[in-house]
C-alpha atoms as a PDB file:
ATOM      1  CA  UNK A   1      68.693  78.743  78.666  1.00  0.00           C
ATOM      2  CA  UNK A   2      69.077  74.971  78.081  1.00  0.00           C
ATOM      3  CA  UNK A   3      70.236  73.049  74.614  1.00  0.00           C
ATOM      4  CA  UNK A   4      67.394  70.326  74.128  1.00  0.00           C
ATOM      5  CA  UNK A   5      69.434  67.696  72.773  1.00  0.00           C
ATOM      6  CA  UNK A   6      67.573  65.449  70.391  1.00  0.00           C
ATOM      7  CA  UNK A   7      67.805  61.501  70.301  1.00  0.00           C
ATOM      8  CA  UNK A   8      70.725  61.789  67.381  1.00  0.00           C
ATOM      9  CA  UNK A   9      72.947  63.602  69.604  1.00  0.00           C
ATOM     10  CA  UNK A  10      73.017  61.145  72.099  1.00  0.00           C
ATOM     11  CA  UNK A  11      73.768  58.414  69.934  1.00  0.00           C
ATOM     12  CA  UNK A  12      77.930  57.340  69.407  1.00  0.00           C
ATOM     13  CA  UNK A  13      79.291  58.445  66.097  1.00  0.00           C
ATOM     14  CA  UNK A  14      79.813  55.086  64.118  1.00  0.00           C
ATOM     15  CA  UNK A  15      81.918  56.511  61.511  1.00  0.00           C
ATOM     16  CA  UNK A  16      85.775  56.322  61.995  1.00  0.00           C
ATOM     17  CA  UNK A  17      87.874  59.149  62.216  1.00  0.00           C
ATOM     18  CA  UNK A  18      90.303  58.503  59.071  1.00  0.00           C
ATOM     19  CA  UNK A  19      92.646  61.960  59.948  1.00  0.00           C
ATOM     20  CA  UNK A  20      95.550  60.190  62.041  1.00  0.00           C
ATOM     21  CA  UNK A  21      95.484  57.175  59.120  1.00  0.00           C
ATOM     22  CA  UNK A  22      95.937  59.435  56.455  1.00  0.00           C
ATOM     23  CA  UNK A  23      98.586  61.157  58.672  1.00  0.00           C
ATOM     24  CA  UNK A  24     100.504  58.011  58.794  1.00  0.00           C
ATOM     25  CA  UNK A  25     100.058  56.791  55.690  1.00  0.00           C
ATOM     26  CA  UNK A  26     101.853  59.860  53.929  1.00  0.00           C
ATOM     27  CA  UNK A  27     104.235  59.594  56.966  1.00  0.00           C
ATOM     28  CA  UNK A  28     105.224  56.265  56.010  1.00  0.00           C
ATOM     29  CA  UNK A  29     104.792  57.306  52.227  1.00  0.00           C
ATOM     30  CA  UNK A  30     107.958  59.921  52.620  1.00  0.00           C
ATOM     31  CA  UNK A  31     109.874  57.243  54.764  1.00  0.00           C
ATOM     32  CA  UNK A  32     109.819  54.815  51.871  1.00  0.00           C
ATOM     33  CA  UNK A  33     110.603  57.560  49.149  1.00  0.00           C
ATOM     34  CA  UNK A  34     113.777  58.651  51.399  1.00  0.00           C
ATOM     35  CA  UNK A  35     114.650  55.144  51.912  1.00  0.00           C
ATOM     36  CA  UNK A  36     114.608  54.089  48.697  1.00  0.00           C
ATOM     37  CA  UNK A  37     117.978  54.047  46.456  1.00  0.00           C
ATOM     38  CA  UNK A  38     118.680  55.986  43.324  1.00  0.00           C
ATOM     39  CA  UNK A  39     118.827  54.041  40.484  1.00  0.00           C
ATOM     40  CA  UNK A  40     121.802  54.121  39.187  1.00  0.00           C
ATOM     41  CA  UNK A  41     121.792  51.538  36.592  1.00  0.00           C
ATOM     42  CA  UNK A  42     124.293  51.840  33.352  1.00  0.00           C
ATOM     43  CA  UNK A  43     125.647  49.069  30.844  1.00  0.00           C
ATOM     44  CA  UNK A  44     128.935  48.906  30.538  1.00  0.00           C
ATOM     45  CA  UNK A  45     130.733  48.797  26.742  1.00  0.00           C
ATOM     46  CA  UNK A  46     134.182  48.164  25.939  1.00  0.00           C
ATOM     47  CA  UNK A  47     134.153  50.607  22.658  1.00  0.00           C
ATOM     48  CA  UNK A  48     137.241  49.885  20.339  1.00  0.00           C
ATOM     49  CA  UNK A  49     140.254  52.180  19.870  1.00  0.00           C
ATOM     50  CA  UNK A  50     140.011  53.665  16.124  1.00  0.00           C
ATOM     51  CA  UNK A  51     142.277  51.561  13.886  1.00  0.00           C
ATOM     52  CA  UNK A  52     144.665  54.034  12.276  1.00  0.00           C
ATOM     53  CA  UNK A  53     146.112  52.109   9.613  1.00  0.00           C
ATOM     54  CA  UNK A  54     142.982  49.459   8.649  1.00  0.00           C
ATOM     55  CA  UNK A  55     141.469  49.369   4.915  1.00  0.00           C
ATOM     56  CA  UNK A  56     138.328  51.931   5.167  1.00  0.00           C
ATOM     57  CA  UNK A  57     135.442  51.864   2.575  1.00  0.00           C
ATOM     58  CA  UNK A  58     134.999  55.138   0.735  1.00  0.00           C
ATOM     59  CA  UNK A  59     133.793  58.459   2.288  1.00  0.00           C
ATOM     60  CA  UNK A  60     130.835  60.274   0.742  1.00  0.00           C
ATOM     61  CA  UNK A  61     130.694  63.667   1.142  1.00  0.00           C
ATOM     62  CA  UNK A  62     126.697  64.382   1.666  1.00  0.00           C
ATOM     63  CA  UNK A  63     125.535  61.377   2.841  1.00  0.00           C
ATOM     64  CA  UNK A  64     126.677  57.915   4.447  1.00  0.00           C
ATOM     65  CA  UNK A  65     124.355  54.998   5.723  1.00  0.00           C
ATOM     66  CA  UNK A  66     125.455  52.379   8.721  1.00  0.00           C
ATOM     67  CA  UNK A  67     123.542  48.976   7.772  1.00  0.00           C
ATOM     68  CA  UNK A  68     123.076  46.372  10.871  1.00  0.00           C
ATOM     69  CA  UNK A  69     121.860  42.835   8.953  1.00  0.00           C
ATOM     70  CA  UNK A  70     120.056  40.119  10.718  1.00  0.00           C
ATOM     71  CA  UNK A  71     123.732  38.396  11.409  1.00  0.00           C
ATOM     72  CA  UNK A  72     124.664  41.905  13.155  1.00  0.00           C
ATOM     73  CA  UNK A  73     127.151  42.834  10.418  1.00  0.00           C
ATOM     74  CA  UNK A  74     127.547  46.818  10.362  1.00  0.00           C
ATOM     75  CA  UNK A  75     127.913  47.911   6.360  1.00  0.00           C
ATOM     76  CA  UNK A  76     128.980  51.372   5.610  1.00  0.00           C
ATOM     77  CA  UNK A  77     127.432  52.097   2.401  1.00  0.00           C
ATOM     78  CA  UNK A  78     126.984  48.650   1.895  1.00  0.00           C
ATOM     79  CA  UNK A  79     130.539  47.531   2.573  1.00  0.00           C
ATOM     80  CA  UNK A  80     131.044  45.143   6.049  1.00  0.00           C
ATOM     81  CA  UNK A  81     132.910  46.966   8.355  1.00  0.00           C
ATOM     82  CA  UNK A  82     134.165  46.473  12.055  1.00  0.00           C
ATOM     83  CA  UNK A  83     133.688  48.499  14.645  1.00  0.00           C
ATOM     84  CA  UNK A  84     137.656  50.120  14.894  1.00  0.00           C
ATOM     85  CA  UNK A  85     136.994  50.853  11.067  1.00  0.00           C
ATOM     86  CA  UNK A  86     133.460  52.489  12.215  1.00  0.00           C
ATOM     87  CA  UNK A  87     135.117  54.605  14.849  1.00  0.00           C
ATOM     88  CA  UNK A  88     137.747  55.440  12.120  1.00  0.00           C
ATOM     89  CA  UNK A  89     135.563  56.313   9.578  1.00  0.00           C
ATOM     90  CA  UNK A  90     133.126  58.622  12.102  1.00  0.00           C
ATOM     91  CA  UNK A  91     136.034  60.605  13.273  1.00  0.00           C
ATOM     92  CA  UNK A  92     136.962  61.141   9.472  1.00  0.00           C
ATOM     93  CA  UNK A  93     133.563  62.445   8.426  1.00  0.00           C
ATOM     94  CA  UNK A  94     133.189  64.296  11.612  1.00  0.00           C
ATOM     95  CA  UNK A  95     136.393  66.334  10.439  1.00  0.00           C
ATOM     96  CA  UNK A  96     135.308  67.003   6.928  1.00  0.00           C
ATOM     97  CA  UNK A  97     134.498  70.665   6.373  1.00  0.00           C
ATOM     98  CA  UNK A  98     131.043  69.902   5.657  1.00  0.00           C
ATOM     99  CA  UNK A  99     130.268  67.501   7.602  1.00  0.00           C
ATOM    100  CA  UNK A 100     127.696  64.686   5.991  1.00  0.00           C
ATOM    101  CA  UNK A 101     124.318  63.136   7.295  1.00  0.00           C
ATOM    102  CA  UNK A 102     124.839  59.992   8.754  1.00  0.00           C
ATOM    103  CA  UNK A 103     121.936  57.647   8.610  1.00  0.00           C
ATOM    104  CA  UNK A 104     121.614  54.249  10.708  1.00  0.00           C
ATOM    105  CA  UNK A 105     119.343  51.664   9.941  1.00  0.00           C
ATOM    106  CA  UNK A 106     119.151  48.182  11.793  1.00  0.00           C
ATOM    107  CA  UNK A 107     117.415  45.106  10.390  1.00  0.00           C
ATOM    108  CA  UNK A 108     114.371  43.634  12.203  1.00  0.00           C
ATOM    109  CA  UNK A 109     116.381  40.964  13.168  1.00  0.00           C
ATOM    110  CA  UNK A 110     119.581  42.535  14.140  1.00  0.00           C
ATOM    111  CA  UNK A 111     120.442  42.072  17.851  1.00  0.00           C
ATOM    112  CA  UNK A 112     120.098  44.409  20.537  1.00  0.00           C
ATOM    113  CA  UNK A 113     123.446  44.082  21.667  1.00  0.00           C
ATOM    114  CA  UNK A 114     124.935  44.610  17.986  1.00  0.00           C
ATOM    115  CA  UNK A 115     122.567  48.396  18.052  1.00  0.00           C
ATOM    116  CA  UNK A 116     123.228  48.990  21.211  1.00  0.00           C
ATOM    117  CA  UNK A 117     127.164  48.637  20.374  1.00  0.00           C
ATOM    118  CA  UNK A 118     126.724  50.248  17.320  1.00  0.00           C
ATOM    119  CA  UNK A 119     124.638  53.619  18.871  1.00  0.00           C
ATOM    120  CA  UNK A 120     127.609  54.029  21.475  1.00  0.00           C
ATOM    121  CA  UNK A 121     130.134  54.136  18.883  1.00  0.00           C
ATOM    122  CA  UNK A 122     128.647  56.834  16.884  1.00  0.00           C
ATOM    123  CA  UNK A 123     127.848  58.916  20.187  1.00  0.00           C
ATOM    124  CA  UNK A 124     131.385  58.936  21.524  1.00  0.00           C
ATOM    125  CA  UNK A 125     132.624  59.753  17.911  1.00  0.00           C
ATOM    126  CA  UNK A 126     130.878  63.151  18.298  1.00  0.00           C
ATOM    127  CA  UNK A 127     128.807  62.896  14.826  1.00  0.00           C
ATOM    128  CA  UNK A 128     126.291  65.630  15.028  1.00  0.00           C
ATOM    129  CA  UNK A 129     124.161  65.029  11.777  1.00  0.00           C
ATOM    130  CA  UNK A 130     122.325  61.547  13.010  1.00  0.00           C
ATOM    131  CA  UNK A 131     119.619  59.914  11.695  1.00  0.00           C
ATOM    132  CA  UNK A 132     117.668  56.915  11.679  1.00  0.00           C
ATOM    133  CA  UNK A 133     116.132  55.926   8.159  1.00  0.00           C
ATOM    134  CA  UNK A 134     113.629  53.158   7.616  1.00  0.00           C
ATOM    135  CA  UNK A 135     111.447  53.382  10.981  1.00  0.00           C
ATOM    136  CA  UNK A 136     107.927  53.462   9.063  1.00  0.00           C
ATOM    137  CA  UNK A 137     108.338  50.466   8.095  1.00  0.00           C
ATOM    138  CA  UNK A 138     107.322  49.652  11.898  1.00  0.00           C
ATOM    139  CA  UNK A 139     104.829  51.898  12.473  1.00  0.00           C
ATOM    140  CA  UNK A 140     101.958  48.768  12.314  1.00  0.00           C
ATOM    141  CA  UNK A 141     102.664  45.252  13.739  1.00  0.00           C
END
C-alpha cells in the first residue's frame, strides 16, 4: 500500500529552522554573563577620628536634628558643627541609657558629597534610632 503524496509535499520547506540559532544565542548569552566582571564599585571616605577634647553643642535627651544648609554646613540642633565634633557627639548619644532619635535633614541645595559624608559618619557611629525628617516636601517637582 502506497502514500499518494500530494503537490505540497513535494514542494521545499521555505521556512528556516530557528532551533540551532536559538541554541547559540543562549550559548553565547551564558558566555557573556560568565565573562562579565562583578561590579565591585565603592567610594572611598576618609571619616574623621572623634575629637576628644573639642567644644560640643548640647545633648538632648529625646531628640537631636543634623541640619546640612545649601553651603554644606552640618548644624546639630542648629549649632555649626564639624564632622570630628559629629562623630563625637554620635558616640555620646549612642551611649546614653536611652538612647535619642536622631533626625537628618539636608537642604535642597546641599551637596552630594557633604550627605554623602555626612550619612557615613552617622553609620560607622552605630546610631540605631535614624531618621530622615522633611522628605514631603519633595514628593512633587
Amino acid at each position: 500500500m502506497a502514500m499518494a503524496l500530494s503537490a505540497s509535499d513535494t514542494q521545499p520547506m521555505g521556512e528556516m529552522n530557528t532551533t540551532p540559532l536559538i541554541d547559540v544565542m543562549l550559548v553565547l548569552l551564558i558566555m557573556f554573563i560568565m565573562v562579565i566582571p562583578a561590579a565591585t564599585h565603592s567610594v572611598e571616605l576618609d571619616l574623621p577620628a572623634p575629637c576628644t577634647d573639642c567644644p560640643l553643642p548640647n545633648l538632648e535627651p529625646t531628640r537631636n536634628k543634623i541640619v546640612i544648609d545649601g553651603s554644606d554646613r552640618v548644624l546639630w540642633n542648629g549649632e555649626a558643627i564639624d564632622q570630628r565634633q559629629l562623630s563625637r557627639l554620635l558616640v555620646l548619644s549612642r551611649d546614653l541609657p536611652i538612647e535619642p532619635e536622631l533626625q537628618f535633614e539636608p537642604a535642597a541645595n546641599a551637596s552630594y558629597a557633604a550627605s554623602s559624608r555626612t550619612l557615613a559618619t552617622i553609620k560607622a557611629s552605630g546610631v540605631t534610632k535614624f531618621g530622615f525628617v522633611g522628605n514631603e516636601r519633595y514628593r512633587q517637582f
